[in-house]
C-alpha atoms as a PDB file:
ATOM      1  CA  UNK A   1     -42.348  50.108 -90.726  1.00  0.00           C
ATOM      2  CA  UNK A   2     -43.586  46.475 -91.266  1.00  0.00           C
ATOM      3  CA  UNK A   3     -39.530  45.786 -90.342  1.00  0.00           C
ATOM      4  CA  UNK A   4     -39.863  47.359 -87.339  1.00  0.00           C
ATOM      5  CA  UNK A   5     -42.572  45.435 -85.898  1.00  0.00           C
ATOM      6  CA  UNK A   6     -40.863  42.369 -87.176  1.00  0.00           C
ATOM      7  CA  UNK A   7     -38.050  43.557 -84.779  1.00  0.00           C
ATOM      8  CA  UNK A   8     -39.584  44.601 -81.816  1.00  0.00           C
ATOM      9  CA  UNK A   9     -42.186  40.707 -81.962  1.00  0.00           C
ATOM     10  CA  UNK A  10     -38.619  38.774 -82.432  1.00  0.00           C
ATOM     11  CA  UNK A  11     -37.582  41.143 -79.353  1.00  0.00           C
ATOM     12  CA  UNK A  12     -41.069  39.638 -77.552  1.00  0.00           C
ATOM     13  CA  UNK A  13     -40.829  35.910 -78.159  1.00  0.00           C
ATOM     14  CA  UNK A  14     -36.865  36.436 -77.177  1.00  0.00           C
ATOM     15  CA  UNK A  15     -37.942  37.832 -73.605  1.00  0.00           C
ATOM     16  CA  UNK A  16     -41.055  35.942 -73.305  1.00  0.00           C
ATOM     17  CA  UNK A  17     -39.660  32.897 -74.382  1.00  0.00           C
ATOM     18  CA  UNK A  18     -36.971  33.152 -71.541  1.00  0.00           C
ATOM     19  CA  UNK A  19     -39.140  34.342 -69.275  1.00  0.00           C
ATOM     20  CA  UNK A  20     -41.703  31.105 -69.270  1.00  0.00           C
ATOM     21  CA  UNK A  21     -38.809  29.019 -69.197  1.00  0.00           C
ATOM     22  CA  UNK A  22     -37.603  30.392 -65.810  1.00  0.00           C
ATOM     23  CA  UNK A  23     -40.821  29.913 -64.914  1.00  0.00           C
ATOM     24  CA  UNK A  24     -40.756  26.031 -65.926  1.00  0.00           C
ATOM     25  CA  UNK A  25     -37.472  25.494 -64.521  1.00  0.00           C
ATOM     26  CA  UNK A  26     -38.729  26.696 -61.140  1.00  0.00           C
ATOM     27  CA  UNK A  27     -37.055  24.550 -58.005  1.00  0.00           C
ATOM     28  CA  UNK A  28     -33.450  24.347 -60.459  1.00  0.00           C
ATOM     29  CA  UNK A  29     -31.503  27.539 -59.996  1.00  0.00           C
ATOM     30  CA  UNK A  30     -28.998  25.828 -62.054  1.00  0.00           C
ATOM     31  CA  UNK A  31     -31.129  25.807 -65.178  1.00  0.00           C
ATOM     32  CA  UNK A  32     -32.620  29.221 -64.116  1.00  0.00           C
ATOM     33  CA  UNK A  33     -29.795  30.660 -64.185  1.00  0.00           C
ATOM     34  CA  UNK A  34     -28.639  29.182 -67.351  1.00  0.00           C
ATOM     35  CA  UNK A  35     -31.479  30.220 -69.354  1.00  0.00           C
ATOM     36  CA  UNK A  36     -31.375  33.897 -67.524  1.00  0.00           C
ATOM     37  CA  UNK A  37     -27.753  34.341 -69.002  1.00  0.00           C
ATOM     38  CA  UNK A  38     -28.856  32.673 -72.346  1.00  0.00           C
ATOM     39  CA  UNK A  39     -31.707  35.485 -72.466  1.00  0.00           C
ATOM     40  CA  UNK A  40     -30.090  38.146 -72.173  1.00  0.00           C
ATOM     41  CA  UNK A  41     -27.070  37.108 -74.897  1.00  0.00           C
ATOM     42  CA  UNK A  42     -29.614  36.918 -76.950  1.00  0.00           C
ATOM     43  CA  UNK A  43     -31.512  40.512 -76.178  1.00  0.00           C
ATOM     44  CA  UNK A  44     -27.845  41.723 -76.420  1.00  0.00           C
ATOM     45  CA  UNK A  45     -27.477  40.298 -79.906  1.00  0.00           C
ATOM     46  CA  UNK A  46     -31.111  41.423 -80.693  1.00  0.00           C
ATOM     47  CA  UNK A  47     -29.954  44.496 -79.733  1.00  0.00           C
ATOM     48  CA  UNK A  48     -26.692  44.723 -82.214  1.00  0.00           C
ATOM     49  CA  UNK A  49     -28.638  43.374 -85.321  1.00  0.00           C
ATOM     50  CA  UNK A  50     -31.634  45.686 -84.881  1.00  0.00           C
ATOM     51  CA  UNK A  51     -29.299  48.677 -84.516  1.00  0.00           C
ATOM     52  CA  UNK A  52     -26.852  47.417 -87.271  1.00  0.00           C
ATOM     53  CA  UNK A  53     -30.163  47.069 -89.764  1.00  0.00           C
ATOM     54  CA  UNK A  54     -30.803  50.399 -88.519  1.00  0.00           C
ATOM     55  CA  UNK A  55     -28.002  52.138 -89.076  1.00  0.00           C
ATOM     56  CA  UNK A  56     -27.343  53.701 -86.048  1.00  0.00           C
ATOM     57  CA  UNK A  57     -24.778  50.871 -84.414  1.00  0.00           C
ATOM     58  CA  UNK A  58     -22.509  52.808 -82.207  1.00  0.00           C
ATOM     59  CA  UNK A  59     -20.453  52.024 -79.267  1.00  0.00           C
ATOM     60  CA  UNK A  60     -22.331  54.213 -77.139  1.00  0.00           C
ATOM     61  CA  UNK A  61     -25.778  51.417 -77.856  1.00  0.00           C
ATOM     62  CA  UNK A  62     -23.943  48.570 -77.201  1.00  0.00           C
ATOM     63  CA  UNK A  63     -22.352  49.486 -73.837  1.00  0.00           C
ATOM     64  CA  UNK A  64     -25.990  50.175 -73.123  1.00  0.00           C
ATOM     65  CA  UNK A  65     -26.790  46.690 -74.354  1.00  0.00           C
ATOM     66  CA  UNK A  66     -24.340  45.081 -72.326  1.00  0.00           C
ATOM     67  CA  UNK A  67     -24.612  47.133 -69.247  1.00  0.00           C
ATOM     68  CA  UNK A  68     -28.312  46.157 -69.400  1.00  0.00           C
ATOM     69  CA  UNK A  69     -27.786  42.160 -69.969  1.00  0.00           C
ATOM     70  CA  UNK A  70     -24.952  42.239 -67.401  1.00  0.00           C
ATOM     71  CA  UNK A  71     -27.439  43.944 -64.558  1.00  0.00           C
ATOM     72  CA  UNK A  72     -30.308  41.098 -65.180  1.00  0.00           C
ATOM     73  CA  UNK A  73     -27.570  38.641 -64.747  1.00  0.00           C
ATOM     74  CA  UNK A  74     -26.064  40.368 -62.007  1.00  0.00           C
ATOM     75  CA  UNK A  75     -29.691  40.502 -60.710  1.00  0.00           C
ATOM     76  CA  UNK A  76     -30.262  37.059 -61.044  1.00  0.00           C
ATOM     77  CA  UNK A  77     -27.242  36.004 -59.564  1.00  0.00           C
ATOM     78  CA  UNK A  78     -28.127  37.586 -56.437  1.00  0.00           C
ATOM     79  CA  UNK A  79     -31.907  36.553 -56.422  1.00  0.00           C
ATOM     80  CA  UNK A  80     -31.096  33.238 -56.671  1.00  0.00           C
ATOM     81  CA  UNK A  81     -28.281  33.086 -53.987  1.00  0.00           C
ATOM     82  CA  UNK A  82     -25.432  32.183 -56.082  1.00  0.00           C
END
């Protein structure tokens, strides 16, 4: 269990890390979007090593993964004008 929560507070820092850095980097879509895509490579890897410790890695979870990263990019992409 104590793993677990390990997991899920590297998950946190990883998504509120990038998230207060877009925040910082407000007025330079350039670096927003940088650090967007950089966020959510590293939620996708989260993702794979939690799952792999796990032992329940299957292609099925990281389709979701990436189909999940790809949207915020997507997202961002659009939000910022690009």
């Amino acid at each position: 269990m104590k793993g677990h929560i390990l997991h899920f507070i590297v998950l946190l820092l990883i998504l509120a890390g990038g998230t207060g850095m877009f925040f910082l980097a407000h007025g330079n879509t350039g670096l927003q979007l940088m650090i967007g895509v950089v966020t959510s490579v590293a939620y996708i890897a989260w993702g794979m090593i939690h799952h792999a410790m796990q032992g329940d890695l299957h292609r099925k979870v990281v389709i979701e993964y990436i189909f999940v990263g790809s949207i915020a990019i997507i997202l961002l992409f659009i939000v910022l004008g690009y």
